[in-house]
N, C-alpha and C. Protein backbone atom coordinates (compact mmCIF):
# COMPACT_ATOMS: atom_id res chain seq x y z
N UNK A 1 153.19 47.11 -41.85
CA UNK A 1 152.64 48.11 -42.72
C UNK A 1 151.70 47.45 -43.72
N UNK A 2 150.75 48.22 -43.91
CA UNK A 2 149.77 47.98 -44.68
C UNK A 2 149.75 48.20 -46.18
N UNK A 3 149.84 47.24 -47.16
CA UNK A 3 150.32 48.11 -48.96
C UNK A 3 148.21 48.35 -49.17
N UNK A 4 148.33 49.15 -49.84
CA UNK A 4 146.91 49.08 -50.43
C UNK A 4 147.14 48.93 -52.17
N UNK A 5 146.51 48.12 -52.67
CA UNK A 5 146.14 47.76 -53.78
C UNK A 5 144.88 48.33 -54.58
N UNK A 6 144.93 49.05 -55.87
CA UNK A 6 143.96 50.00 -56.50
C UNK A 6 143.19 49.09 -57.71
N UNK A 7 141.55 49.25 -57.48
CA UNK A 7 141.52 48.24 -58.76
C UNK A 7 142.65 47.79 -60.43
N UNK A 8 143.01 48.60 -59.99
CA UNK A 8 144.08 48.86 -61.38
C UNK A 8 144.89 47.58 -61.24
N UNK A 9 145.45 47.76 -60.18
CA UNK A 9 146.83 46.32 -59.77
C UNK A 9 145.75 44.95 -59.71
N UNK A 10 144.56 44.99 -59.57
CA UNK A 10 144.00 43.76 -59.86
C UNK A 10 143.79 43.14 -61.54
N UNK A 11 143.72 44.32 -61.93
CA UNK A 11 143.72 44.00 -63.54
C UNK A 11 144.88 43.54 -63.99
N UNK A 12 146.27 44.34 -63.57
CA UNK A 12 146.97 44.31 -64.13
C UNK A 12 147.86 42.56 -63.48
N UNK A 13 146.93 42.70 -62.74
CA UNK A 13 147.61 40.88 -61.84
C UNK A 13 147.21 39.35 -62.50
N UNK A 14 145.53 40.12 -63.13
CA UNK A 14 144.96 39.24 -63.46
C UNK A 14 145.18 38.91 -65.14
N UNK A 15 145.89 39.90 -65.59
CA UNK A 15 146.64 40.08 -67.47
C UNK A 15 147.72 39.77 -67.16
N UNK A 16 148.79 38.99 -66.07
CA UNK A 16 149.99 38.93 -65.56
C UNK A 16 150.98 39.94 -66.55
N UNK A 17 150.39 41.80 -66.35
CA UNK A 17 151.03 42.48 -66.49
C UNK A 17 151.82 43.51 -65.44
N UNK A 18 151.72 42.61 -64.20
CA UNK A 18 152.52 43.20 -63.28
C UNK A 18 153.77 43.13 -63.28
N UNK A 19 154.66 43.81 -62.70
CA UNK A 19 156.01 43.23 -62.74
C UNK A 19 156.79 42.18 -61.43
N UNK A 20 157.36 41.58 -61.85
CA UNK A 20 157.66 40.23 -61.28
C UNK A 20 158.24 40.56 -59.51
N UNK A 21 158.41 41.67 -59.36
CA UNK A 21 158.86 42.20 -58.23
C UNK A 21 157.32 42.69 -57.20
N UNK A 22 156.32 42.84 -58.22
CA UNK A 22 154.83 43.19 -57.53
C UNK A 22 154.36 42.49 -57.19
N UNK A 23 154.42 40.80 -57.89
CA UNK A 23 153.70 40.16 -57.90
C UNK A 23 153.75 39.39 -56.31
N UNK A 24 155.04 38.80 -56.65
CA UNK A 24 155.07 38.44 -55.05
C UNK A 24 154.40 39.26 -53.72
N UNK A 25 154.36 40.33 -53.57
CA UNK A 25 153.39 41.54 -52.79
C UNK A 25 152.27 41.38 -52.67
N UNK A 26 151.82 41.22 -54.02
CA UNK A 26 150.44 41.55 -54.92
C UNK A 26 149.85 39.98 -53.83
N UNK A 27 151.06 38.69 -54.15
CA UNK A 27 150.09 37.84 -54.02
C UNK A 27 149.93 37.44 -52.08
N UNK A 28 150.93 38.23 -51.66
CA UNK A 28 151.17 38.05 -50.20
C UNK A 28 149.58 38.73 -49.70
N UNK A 29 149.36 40.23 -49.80
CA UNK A 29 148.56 40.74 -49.62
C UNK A 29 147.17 40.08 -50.13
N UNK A 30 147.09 39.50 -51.17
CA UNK A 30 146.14 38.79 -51.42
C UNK A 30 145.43 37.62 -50.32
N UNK A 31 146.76 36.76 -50.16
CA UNK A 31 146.22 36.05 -49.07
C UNK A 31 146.02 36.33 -47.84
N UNK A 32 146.84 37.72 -47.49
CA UNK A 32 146.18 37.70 -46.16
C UNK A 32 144.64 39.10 -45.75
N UNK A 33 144.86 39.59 -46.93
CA UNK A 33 143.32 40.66 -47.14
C UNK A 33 142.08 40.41 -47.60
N UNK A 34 140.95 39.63 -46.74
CA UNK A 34 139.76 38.99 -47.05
C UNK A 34 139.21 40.16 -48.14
N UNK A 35 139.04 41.68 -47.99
CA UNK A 35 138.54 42.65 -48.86
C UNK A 35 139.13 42.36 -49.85
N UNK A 36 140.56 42.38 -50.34
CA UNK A 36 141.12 42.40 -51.40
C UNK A 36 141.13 41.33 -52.43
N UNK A 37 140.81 39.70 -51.68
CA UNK A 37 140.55 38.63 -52.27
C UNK A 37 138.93 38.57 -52.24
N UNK A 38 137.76 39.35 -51.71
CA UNK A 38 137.26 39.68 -52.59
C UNK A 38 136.63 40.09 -53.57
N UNK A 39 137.66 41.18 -53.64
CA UNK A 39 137.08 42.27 -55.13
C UNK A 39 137.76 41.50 -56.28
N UNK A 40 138.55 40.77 -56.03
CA UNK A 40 139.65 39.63 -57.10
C UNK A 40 138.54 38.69 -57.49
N UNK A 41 137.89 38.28 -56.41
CA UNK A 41 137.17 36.85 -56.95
C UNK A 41 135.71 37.90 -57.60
N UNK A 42 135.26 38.98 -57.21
CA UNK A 42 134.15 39.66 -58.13
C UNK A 42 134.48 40.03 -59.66
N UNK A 43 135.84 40.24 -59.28
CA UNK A 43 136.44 40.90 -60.92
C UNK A 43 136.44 39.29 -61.97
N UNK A 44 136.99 38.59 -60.90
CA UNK A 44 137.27 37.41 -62.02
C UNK A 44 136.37 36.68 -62.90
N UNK A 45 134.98 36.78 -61.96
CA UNK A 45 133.12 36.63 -61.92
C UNK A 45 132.91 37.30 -63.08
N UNK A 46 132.72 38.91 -62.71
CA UNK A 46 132.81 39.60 -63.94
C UNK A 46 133.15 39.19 -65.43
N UNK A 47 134.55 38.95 -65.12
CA UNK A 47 135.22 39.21 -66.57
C UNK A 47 134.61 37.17 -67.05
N UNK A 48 134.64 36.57 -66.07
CA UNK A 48 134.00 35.27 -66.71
C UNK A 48 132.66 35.60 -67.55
N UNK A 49 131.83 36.40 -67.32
CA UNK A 49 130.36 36.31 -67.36
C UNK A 49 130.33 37.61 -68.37
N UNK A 50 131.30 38.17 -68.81
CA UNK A 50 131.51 39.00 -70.19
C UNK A 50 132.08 38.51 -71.14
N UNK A 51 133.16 37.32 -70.49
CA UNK A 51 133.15 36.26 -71.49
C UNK A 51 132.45 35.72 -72.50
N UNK A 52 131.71 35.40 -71.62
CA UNK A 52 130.52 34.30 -72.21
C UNK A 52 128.83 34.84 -72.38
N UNK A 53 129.43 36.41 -72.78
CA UNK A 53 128.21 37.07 -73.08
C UNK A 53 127.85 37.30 -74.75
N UNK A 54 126.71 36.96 -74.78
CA UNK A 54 126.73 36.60 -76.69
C UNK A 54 125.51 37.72 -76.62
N UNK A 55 125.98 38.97 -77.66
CA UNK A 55 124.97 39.56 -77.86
C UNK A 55 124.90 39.86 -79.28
N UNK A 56 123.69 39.72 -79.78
CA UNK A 56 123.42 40.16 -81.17
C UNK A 56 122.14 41.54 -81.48
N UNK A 57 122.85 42.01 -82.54
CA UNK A 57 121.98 43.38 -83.20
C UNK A 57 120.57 43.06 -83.57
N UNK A 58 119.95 44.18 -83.13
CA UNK A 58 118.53 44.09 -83.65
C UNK A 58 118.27 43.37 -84.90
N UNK A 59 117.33 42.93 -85.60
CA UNK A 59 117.33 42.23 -86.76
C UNK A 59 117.07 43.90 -87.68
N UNK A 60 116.33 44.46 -86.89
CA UNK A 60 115.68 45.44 -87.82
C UNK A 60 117.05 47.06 -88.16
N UNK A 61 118.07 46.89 -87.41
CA UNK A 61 119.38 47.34 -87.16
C UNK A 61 120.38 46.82 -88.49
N UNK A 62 119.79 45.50 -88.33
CA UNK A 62 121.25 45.07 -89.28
C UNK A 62 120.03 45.50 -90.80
N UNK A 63 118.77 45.17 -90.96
CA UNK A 63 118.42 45.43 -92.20
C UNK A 63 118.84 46.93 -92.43
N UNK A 64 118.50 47.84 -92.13
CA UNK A 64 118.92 49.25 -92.06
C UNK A 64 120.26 49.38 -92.25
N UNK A 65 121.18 48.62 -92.11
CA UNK A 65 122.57 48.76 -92.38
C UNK A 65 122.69 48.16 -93.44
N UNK A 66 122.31 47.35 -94.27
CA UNK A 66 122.50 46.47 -95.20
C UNK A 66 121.44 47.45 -96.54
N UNK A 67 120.05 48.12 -96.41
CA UNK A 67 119.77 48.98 -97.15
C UNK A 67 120.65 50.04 -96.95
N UNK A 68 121.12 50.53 -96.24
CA UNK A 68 121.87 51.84 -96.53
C UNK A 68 122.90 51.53 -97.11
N UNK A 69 123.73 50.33 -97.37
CA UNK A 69 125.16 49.76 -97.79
C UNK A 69 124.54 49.55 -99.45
N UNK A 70 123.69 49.19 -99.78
CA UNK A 70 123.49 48.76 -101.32
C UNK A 70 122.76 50.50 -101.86
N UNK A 71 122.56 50.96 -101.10
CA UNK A 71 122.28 52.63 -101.83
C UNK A 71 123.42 53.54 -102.41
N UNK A 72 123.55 53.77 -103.30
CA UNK A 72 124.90 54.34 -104.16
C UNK A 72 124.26 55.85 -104.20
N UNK A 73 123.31 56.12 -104.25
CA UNK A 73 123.08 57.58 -104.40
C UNK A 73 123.58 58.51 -103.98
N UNK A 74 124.42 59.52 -104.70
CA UNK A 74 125.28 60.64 -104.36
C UNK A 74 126.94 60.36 -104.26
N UNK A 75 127.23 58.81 -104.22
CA UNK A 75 128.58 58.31 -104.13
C UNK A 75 129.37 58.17 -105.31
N UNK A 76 130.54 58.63 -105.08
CA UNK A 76 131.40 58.91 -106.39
C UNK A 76 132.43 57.35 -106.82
N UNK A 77 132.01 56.76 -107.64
CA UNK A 77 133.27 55.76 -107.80
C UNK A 77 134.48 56.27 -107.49
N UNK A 78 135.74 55.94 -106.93
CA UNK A 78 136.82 55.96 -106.79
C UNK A 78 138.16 55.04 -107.51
């Protein structure tokens, strides 16, 4: 018999938030399902390369946030 595995159980394999009774399954099927090992090795790609993704705010974004933060007009001390 065939188990099928839902992206979900890959996440949850790869946060070792499966339970210890899945895992063994999880990892049987792994080795023997070329599809399933891999959407594992794309996910893992993925989440490496969001890792190590550095993004920063417009310059002209953060000025606009920083004038609107020193404007008191209409604001009530508390």
């Amino acid at each position: 018999m065939t188990e099928s595995f839902t992206p979900n159980d890959l996440v949850k394999y790869i946060y070792q938030e499966m339970a210890a009774f899945e895992v063994e399954r999880f990892e049987k099927a792994l080795h023997t399902n070329p599809v399933l090992m891999q959407d594992y090795m794309e996910l893992l790609s993925t989440m490496d390369l969001l890792d190590n993704l550095f993004i920063e705010p417009q310059e002209e974004l953060v000025s606009e946030i920083k004038s609107n933060c020193q404007s008191t007009t209409g604001l009530e001390k508390v």
